[in-house]
Protein backbone atom coordinates (compact mmCIF):
# COMPACT_ATOMS: atom_id res chain seq x y z
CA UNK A 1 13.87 45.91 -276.37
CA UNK A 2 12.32 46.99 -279.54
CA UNK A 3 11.45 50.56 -280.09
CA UNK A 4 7.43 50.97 -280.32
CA UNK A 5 5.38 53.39 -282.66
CA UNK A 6 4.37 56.20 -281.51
CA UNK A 7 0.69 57.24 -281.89
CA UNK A 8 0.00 60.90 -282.71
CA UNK A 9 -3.04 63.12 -283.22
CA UNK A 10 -5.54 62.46 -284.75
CA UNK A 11 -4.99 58.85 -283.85
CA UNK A 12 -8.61 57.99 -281.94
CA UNK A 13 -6.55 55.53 -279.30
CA UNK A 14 -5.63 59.14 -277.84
CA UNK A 15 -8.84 60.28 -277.31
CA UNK A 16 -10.13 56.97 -275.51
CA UNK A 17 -10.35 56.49 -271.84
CA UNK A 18 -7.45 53.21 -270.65
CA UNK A 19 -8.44 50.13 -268.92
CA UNK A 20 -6.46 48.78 -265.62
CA UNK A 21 -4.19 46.40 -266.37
CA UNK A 22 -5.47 43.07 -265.00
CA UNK A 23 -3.60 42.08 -261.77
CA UNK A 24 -3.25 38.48 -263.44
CA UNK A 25 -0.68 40.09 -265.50
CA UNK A 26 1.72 41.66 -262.72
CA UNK A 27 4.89 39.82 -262.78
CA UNK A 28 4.54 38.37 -266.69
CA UNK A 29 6.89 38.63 -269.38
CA UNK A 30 4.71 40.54 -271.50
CA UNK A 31 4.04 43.18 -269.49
CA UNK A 32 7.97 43.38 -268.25
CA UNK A 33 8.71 43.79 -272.32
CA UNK A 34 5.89 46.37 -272.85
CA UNK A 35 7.08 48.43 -270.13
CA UNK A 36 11.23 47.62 -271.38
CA UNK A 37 9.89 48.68 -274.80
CA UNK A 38 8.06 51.90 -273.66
CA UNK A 39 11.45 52.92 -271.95
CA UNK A 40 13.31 52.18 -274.85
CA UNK A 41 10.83 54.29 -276.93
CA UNK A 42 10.65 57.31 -274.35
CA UNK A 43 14.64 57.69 -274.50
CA UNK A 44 15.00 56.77 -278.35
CA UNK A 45 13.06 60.21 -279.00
CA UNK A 46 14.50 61.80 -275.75
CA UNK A 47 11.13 61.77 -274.02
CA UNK A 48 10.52 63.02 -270.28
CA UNK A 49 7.29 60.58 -270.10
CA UNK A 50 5.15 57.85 -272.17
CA UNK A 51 1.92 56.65 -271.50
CA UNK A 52 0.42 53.56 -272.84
CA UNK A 53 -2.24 55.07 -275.52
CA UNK A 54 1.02 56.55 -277.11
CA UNK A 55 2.32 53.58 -278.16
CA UNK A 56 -1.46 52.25 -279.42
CA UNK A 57 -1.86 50.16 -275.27
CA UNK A 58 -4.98 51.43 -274.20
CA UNK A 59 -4.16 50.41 -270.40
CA UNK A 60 -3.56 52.07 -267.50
CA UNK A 61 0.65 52.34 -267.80
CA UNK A 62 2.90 55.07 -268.33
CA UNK A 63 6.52 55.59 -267.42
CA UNK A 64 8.98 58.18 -266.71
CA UNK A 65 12.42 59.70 -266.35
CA UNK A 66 12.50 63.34 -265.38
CA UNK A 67 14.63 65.33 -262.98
CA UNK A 68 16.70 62.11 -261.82
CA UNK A 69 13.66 60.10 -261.10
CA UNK A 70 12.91 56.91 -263.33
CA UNK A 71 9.70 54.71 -262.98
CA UNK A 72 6.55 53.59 -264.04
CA UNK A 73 2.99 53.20 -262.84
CA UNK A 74 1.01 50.85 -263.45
CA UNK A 75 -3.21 51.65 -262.50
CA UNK A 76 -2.55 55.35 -261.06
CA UNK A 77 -4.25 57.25 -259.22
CA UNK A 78 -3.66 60.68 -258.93
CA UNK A 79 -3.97 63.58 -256.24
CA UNK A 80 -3.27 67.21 -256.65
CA UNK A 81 -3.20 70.10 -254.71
CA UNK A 82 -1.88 73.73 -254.24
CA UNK A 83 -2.28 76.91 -256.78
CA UNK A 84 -2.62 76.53 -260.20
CA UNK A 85 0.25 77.45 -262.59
CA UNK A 86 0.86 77.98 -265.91
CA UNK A 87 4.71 77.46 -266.26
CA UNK A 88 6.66 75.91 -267.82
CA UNK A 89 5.76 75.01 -271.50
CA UNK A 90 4.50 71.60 -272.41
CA UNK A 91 4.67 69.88 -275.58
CA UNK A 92 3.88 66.14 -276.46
CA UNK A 93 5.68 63.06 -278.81
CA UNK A 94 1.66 62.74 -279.84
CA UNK A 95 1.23 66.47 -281.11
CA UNK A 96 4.36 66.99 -282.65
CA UNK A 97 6.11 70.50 -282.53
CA UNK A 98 3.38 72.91 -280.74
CA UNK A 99 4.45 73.78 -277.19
CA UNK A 100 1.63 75.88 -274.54
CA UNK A 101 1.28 76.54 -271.02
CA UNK A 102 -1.94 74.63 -269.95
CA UNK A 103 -3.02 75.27 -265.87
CA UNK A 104 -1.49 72.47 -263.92
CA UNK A 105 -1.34 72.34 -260.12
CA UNK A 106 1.73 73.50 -258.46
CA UNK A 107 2.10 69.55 -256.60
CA UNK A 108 0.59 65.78 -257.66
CA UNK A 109 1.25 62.30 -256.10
CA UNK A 110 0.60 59.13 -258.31
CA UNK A 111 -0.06 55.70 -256.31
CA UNK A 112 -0.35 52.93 -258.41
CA UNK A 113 1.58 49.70 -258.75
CA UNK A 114 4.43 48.14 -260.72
CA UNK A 115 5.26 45.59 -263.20
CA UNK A 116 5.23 43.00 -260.18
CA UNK A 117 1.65 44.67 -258.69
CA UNK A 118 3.90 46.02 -255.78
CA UNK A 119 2.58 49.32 -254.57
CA UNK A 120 4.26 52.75 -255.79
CA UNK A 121 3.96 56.51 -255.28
CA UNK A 122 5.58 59.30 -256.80
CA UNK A 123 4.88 62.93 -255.39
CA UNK A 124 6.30 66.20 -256.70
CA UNK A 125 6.20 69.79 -257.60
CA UNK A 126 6.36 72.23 -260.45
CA UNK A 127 7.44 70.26 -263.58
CA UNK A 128 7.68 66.95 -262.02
CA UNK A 129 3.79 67.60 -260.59
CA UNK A 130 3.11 68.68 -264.62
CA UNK A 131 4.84 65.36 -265.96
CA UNK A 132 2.52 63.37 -263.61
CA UNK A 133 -0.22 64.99 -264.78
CA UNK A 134 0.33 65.13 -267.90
CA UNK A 135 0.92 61.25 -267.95
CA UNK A 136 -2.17 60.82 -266.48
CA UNK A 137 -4.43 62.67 -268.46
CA UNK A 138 -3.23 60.41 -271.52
CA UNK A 139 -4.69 57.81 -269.65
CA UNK A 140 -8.19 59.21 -269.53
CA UNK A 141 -8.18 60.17 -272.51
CA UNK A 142 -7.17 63.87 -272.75
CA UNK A 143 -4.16 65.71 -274.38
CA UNK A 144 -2.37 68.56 -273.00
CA UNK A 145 -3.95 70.90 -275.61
CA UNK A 146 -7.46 69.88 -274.43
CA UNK A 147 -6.39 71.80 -270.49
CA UNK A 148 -5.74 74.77 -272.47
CA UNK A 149 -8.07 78.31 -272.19
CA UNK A 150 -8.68 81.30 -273.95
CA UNK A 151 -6.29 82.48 -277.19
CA UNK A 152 -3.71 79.59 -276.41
CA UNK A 153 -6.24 76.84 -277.05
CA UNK A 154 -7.83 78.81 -280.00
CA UNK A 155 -4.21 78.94 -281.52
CA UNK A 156 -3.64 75.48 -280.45
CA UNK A 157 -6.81 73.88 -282.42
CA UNK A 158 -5.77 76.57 -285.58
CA UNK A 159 -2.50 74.85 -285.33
CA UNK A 160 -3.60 71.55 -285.38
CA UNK A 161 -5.81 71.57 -288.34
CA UNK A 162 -3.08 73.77 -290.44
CA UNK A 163 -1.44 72.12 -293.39
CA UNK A 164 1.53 73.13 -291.32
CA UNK A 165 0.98 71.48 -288.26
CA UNK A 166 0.16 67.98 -290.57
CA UNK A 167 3.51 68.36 -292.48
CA UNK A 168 5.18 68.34 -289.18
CA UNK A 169 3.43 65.37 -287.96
CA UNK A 170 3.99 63.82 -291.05
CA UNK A 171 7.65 64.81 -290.85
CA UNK A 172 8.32 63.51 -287.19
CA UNK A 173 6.77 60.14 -288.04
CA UNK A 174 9.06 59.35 -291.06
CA UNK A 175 11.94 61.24 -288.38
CA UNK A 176 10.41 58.08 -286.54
CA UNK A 177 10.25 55.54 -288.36
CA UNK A 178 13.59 55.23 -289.85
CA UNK A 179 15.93 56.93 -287.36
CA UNK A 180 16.18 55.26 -283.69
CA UNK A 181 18.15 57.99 -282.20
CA UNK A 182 16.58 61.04 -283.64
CA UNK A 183 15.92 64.13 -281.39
CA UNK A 184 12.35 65.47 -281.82
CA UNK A 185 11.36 68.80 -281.37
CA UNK A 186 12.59 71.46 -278.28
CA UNK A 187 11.24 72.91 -275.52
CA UNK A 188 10.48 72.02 -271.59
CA UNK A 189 8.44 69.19 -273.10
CA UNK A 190 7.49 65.45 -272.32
CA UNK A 191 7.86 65.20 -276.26
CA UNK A 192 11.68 66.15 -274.83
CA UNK A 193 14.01 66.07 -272.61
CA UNK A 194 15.67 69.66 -273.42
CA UNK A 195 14.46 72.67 -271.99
């Protein structure tokens, strides 16, 4: 499967809210390669998670492979409950390089359906409950920096307009672009897999 672009900030298919995928398509070759590619992608840059506006889909897909769990979802919907925590450290492929703590709650479950429109769910805690999350959020249009509060998400939107922050970006992406195998940044992260 081919290894997809990924989309990163300021990119407006970030900010935009996802369509369902149309159940017409469950079962088709094109979405079985989309959602091949998007794996291929996620573990090229040794990604926890990848959702569809990352990769310039704006529908309702993301997939996964964290803590010894691999999958996709197709259409989620999400439930969460239990205390809010701030632990541990996100980042994201899409904002290359800046790693915060944004409240999450403590558990989520994701129902949705899979690339044959049969029903899944996915439930966890702590930073599999973040990962969902996470996920989902890119899906309505939100990045991880926009759940932040107080100094970390006035550092976070310095950071992101410094000349710094765009060298990075514009660093990973050529990282991208010519190497397939490239790890990108570090840190508990869904930008990667190391923590």
């Amino acid at each position: 499967m081919s290894v997809l672009s990924i989309r990163t900030v300021p990119d407006p298919v970030l900010r935009s809210q996802t369509v369902p995928v149309d159940a017409s398509r469950f079962g088709s070759t094109g979405l079985k390669r989309l959602i091949d590619s998007m794996y291929t992608t996620m573990e090229t840059v040794e990604g926890v998670g990848l959702a569809g506006p990352q990769v310039g889909i704006s529908q309702a897909i993301f997939v996964f492979d964290l803590e010894g769990r691999r999958g996709h979802v197709i259409n989620p919907v999400i439930e969460t409950w239990g205390p809010t925590t701030h632990e541990p450290k996100e980042g994201c492929l899409s904002v290359p390089e800046l790693y915060h703590t944004p409240p999450r709650a403590q558990f989520a479950k994701v129902q949705g359906v899979d690339v044959e429109g049969n029903p899944v769910e996915y439930e966890g805690e702590g930073l599999f409950a973040r990962m969902l999350q996470h996920e989902v959020d890119h899906l309505n249009g939100y990045l991880f920096v926009d759940r932040l509060e107080g100094e970390q998400r006035r550092a976070a939107r310095r950071a992101m307009v410094s000349s710094k922050f765009m060298e990075a970006t514009k660093r990973v992406n050529s990282q991208r672009s010519s190497e397939t195998s490239s790890t990108f940044g570090s840190g508990a992260a869904f930008g990667s897999s190391t923590s």
